[in-house]
C-alpha atoms as a PDB file:
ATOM      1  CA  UNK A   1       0.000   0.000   0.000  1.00  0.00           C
ATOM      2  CA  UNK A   2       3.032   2.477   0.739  1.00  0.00           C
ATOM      3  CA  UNK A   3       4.370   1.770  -2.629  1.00  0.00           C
ATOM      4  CA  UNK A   4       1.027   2.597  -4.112  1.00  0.00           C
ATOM      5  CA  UNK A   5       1.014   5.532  -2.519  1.00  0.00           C
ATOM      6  CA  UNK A   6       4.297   7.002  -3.018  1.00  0.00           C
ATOM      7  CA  UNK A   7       4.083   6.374  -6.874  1.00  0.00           C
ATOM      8  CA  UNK A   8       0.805   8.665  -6.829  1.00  0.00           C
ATOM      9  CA  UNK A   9       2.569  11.057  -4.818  1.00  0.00           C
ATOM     10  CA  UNK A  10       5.912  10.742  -7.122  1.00  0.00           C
ATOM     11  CA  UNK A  11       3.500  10.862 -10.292  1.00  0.00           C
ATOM     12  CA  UNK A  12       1.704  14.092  -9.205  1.00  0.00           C
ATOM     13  CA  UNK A  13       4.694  15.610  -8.139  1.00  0.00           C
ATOM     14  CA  UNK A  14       6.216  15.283 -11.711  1.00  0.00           C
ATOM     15  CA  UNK A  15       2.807  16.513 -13.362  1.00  0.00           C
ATOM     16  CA  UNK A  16       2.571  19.510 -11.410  1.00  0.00           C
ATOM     17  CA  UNK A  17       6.422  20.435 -11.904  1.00  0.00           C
ATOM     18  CA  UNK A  18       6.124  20.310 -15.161  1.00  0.00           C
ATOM     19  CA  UNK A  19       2.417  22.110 -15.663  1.00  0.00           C
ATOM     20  CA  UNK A  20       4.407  24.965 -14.391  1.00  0.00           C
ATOM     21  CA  UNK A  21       7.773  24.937 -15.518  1.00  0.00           C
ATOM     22  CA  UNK A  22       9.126  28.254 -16.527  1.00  0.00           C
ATOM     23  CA  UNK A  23       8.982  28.720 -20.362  1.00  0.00           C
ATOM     24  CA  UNK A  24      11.802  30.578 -21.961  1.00  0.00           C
ATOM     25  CA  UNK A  25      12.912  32.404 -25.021  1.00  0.00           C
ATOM     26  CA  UNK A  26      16.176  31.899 -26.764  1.00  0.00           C
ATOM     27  CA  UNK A  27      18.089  34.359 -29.393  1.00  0.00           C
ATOM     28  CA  UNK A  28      19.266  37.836 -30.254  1.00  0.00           C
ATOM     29  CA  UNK A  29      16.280  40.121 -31.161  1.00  0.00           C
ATOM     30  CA  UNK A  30      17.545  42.679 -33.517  1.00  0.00           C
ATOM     31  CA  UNK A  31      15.774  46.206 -32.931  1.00  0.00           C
ATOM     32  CA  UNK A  32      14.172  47.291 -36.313  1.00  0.00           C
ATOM     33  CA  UNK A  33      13.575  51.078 -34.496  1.00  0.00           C
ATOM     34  CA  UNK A  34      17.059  52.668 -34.897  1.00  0.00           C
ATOM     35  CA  UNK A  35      16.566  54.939 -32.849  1.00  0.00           C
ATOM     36  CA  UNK A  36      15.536  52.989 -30.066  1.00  0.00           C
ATOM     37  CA  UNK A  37      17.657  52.532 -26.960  1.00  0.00           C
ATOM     38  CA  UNK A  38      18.722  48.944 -27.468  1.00  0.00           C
ATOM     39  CA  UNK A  39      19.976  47.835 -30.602  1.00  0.00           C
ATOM     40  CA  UNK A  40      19.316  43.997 -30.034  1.00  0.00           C
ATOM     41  CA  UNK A  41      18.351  41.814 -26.933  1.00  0.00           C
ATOM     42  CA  UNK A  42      20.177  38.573 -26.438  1.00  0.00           C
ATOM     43  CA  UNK A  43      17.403  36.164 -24.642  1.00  0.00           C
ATOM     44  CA  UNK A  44      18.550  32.952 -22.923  1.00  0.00           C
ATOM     45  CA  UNK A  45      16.908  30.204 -20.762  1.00  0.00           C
ATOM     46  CA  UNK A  46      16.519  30.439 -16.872  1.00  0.00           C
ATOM     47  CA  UNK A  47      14.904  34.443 -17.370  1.00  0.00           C
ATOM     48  CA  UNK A  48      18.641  35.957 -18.731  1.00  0.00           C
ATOM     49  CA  UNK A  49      19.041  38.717 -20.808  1.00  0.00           C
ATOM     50  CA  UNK A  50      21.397  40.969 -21.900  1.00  0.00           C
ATOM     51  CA  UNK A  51      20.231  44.327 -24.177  1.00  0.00           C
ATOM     52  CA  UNK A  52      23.808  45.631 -24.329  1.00  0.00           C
ATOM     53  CA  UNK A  53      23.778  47.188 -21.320  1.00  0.00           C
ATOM     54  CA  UNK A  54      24.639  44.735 -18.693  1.00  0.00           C
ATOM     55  CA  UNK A  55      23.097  41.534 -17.075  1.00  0.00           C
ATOM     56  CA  UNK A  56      19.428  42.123 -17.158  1.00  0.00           C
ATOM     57  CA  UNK A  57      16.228  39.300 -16.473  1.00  0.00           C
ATOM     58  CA  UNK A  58      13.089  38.352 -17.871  1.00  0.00           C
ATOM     59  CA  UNK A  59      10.000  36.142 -17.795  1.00  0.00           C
ATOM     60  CA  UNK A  60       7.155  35.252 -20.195  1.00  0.00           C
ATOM     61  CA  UNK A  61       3.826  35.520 -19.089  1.00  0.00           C
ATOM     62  CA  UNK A  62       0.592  34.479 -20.735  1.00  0.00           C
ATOM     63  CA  UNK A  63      -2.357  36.547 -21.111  1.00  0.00           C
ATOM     64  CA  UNK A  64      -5.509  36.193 -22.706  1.00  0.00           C
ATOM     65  CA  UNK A  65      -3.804  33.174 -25.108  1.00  0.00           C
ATOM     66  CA  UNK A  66      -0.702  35.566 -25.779  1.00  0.00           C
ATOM     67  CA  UNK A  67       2.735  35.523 -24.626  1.00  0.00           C
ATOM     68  CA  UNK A  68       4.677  38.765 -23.142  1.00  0.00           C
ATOM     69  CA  UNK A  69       8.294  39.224 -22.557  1.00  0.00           C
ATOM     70  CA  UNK A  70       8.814  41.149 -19.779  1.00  0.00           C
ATOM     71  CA  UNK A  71      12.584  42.812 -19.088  1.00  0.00           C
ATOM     72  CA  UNK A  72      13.623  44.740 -16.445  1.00  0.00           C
ATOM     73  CA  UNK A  73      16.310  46.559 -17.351  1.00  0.00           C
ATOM     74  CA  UNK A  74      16.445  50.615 -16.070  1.00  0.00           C
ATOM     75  CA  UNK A  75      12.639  50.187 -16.283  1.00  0.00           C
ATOM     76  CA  UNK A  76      10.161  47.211 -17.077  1.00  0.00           C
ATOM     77  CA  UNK A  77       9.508  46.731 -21.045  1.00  0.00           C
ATOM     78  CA  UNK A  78       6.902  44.488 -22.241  1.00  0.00           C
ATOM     79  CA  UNK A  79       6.709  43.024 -25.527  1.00  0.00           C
ATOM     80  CA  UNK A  80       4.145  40.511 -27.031  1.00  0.00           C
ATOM     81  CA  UNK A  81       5.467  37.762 -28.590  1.00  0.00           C
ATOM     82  CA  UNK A  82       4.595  36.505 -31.830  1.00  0.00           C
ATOM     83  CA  UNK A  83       3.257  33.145 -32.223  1.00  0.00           C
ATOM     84  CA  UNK A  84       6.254  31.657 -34.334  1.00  0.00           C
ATOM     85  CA  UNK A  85       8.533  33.379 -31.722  1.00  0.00           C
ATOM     86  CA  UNK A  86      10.749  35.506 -34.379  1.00  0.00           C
ATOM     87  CA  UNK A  87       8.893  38.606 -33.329  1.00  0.00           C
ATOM     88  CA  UNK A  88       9.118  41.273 -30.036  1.00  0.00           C
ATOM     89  CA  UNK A  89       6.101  44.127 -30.733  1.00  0.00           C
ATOM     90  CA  UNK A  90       6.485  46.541 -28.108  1.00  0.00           C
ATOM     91  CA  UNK A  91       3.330  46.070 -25.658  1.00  0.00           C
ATOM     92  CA  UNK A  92       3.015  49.444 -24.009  1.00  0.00           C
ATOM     93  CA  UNK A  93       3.773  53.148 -24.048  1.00  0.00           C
ATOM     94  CA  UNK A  94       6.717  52.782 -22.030  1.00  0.00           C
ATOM     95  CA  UNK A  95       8.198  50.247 -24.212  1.00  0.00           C
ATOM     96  CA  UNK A  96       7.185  52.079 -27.653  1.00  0.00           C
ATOM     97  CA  UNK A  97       8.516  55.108 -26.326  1.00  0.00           C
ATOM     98  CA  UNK A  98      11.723  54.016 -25.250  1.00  0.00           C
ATOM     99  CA  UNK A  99      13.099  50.275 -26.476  1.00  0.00           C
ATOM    100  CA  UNK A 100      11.131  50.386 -30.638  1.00  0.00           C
ATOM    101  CA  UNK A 101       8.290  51.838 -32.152  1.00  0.00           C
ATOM    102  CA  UNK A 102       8.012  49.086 -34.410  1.00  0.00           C
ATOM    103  CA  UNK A 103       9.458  45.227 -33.179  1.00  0.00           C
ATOM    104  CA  UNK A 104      12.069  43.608 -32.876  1.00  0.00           C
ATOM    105  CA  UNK A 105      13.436  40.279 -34.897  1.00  0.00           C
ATOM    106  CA  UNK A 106      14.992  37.389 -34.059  1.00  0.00           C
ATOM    107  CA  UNK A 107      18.294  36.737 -36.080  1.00  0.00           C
ATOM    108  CA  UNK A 108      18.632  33.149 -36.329  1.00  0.00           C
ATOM    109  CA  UNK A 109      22.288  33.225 -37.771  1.00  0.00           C
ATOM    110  CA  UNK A 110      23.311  34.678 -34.439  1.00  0.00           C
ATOM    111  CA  UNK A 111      24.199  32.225 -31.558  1.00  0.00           C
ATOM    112  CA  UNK A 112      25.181  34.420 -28.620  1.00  0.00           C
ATOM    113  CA  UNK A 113      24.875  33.167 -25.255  1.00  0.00           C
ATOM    114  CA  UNK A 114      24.785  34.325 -21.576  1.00  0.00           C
ATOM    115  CA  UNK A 115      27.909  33.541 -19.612  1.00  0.00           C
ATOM    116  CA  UNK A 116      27.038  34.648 -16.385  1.00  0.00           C
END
C-alpha cells in the first residue's frame, strides 16, 4: 500500500512540476527602431538577458492566449510575442517610447549566449 502511494505522490509531483515549468525564449532580437535605446536583446533560458547594457532578467507571461516578454532593465519593457517566436512588438507606451516603435526580430544566424 506504501508503494502505491508514493508512486501517486511521485507521479503528481512530476505533473505539477512540469504544468508549471518556466517557459523561456532563446536568441538575439535585432531592434528594427534605430533609434531605439537597445539595438538587439540577447534572450537565454533560466529568465537571462542581456540588451547591451549589462546583465538584465526576464519572464514570459501568458495573457488572454498571448505571450509577453517582460525585461527589467532601467525600467520594465513588455513586448508581445509573436506566435512563431521571431517577433518582439512593443506592448506598451513605455516600451514604444523608449526600447522600438516598431518590433524587434529574431536573427537566427546569431548564436550568442549568456555567460554569467
Amino acid at each position: 500500500m506504501k508503494r502505491v502511494l508514493f508512486s501517486f505522490v511521485l507521479l503528481t509531483c512530476l505533473f505539477f512540476t512540469n504544468s508549471f515549468a518556466s517557459e523561456w525564449i532563446t536568441g538575439t532580437y535585432i531592434n528594427q527602431d534605430k533609434n531605439g535605446v537597445f539595438k538587439e536583446i540577447v534572450f537565454c533560458e533560466d529568465g537571462k538577458a542581456f540588451p547591451g547594457a549589462g546583465h538584465r532578467t526576464y519572464k514570459v507571461i501568458q495573457k488572454n492566449n498571448e505571450k509577453y516578454i517582460v525585461l527589467n532593465s532601467s525600467g520594465t519593457f513588455t513586448f508581445k510575442l509573436s506566435k512563431d517566436k521571431k517577433q518582439l512588438i512593443a506592448a506598451d507606451n513605455f516600451t514604444k517610447s523608449w526600447a522600438t516603435k516598431s518590433s524587434l526580430v529574431l536573427d537566427s544566424s546569431r548564436k550568442d549566449t549568456c555567460n554569467w
